[in-house]
N, C-alpha and C. Protein backbone atom coordinates (compact mmCIF):
# COMPACT_ATOMS: atom_id res chain seq x y z
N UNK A 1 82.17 -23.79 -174.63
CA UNK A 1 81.15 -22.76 -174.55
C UNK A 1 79.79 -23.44 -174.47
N UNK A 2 78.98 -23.00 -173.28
CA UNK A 2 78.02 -23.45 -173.34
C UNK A 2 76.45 -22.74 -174.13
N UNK A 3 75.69 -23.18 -175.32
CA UNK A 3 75.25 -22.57 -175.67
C UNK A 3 73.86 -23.30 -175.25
N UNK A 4 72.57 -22.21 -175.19
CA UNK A 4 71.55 -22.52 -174.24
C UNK A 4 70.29 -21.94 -175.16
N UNK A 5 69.34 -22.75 -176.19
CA UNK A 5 68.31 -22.22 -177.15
C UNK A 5 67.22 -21.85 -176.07
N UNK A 6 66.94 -20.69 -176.43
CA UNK A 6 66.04 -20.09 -175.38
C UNK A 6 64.36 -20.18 -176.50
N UNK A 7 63.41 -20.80 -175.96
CA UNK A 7 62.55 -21.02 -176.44
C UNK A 7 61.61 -19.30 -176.79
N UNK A 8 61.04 -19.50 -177.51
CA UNK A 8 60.32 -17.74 -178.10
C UNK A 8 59.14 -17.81 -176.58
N UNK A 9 58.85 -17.03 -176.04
CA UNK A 9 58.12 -16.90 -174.73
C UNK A 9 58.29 -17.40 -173.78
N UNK A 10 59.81 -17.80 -173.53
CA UNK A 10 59.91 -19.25 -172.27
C UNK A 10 60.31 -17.85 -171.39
N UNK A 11 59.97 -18.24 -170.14
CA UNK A 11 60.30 -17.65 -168.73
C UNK A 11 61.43 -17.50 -168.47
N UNK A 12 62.41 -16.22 -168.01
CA UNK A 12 63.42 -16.45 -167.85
C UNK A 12 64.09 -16.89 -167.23
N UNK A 13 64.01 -17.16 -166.45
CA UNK A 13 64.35 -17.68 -165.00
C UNK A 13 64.18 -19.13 -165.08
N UNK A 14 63.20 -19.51 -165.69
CA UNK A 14 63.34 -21.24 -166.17
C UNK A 14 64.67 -21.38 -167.13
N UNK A 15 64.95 -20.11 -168.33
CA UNK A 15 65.87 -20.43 -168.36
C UNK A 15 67.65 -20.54 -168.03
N UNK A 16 67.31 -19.47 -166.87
CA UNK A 16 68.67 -19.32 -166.10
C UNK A 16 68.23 -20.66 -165.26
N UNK A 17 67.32 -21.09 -164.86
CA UNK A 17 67.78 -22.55 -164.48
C UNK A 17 68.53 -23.64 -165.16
N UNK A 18 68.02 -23.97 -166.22
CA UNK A 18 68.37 -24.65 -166.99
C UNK A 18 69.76 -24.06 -167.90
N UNK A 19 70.27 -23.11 -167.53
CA UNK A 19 71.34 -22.80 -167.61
C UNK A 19 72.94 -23.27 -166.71
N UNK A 20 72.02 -22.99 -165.34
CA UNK A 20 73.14 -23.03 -164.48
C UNK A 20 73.14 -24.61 -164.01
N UNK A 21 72.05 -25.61 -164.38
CA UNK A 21 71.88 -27.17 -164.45
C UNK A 21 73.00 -27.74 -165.54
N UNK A 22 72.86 -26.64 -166.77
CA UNK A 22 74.11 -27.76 -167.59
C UNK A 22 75.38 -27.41 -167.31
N UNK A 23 75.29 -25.48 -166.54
CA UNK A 23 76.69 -25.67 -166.16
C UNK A 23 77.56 -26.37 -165.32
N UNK A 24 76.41 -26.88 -164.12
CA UNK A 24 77.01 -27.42 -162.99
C UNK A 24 77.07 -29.12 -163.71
N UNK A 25 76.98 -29.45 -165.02
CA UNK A 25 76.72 -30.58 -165.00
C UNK A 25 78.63 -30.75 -166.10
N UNK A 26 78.80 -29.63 -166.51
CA UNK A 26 80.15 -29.90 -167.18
C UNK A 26 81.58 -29.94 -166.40
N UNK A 27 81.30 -29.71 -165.08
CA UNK A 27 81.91 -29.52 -164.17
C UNK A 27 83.29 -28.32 -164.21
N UNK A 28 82.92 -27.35 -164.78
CA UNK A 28 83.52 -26.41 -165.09
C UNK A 28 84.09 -25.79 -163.76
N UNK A 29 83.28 -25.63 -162.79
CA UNK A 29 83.69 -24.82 -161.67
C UNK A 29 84.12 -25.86 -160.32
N UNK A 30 84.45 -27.08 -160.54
CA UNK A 30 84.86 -28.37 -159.86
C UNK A 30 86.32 -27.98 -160.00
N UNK A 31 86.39 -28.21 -161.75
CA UNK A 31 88.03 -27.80 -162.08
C UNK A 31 88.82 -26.53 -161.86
N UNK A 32 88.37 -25.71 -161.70
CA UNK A 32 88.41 -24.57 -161.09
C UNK A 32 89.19 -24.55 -159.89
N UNK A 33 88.45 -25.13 -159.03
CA UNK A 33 88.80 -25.17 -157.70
C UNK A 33 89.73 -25.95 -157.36
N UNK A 34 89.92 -27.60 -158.37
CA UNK A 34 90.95 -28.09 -158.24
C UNK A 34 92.59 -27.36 -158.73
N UNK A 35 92.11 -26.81 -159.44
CA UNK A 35 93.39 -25.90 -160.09
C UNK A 35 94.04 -25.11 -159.23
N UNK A 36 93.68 -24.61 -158.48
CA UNK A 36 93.80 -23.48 -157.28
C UNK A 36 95.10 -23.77 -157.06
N UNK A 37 95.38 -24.96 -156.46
CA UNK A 37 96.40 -25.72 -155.53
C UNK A 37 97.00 -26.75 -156.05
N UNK A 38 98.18 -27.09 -155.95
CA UNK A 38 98.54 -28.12 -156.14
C UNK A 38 98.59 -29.15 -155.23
N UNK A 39 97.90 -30.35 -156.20
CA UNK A 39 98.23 -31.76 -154.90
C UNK A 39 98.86 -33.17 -155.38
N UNK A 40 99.90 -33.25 -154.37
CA UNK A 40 101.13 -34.17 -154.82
C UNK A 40 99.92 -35.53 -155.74
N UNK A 41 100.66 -36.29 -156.36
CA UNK A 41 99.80 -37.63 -157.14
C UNK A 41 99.99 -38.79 -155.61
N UNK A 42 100.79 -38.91 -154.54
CA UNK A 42 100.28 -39.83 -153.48
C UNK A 42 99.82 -39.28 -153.02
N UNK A 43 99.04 -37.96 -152.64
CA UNK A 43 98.02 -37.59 -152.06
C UNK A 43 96.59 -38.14 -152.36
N UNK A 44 97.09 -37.32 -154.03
CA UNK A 44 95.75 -37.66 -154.64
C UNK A 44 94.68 -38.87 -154.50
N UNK A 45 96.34 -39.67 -154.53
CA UNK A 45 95.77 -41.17 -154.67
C UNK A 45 95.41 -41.47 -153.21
N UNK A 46 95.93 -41.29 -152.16
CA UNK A 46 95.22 -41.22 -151.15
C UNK A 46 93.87 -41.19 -150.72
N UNK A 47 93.47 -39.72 -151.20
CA UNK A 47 92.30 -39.33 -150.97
C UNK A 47 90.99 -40.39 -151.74
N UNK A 48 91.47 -40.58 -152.91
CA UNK A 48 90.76 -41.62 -153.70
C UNK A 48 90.63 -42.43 -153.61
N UNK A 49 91.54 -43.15 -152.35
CA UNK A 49 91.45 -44.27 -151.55
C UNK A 49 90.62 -44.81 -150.14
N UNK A 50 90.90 -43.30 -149.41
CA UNK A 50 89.76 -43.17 -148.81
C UNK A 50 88.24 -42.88 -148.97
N UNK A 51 88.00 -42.01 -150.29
CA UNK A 51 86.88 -42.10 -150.44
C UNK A 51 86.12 -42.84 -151.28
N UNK A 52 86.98 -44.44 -152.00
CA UNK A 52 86.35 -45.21 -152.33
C UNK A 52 86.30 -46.16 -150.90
N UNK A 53 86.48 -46.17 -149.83
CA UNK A 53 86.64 -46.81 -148.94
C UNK A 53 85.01 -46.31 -147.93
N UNK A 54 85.08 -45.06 -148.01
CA UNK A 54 83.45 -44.47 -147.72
C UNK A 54 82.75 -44.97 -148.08
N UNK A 55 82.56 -45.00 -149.46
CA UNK A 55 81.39 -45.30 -150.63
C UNK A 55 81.51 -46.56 -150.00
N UNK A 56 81.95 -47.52 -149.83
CA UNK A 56 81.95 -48.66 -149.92
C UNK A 56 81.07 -49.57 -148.53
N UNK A 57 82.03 -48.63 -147.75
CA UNK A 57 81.42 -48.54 -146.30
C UNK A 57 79.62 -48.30 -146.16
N UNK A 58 79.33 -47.41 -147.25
CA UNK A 58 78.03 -46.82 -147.12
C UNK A 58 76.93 -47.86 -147.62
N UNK A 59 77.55 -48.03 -148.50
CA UNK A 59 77.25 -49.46 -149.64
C UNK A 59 76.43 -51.01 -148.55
N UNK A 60 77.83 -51.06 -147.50
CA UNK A 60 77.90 -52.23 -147.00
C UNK A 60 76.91 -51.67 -146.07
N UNK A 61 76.43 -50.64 -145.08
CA UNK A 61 75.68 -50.41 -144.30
C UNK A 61 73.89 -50.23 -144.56
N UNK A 62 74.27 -49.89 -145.97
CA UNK A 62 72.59 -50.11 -146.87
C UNK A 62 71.93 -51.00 -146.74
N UNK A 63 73.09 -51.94 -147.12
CA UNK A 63 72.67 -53.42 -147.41
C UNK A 63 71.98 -54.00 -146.15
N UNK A 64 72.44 -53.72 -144.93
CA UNK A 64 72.24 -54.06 -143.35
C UNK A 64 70.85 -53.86 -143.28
């Protein structure tokens, strides 16, 4: 549960920002979406393979 101290006169909307900042930061609605579906564990690992293979790629082209 995310609980959110709302300051005495703070704006609201500053604090629905700072609301929906820590929600997106617990990754609550990431897992969500992973849940949906199931995906085999050599997939998974797949995918995690390719996209440390991106990063890496991106990494090496920075550097250039």
């Amino acid at each position: 549960m995310i609980i959110m101290p709302v300051k005495e006169g703070e704006n609201i909307e500053k604090a629905l920002k700072k609301f929906k900042r820590k929600y997106e930061r617990t990754g609550v609605l990431k897992e969500l979406r992973a849940r949906q579906y199931f995906t085999k564990p050599s997939i998974a690992k797949r995918d995690k393979m390719a996209h440390a293979v991106y990063v890496e790629q991106l990494r090496r082209a920075e550097e250039e």
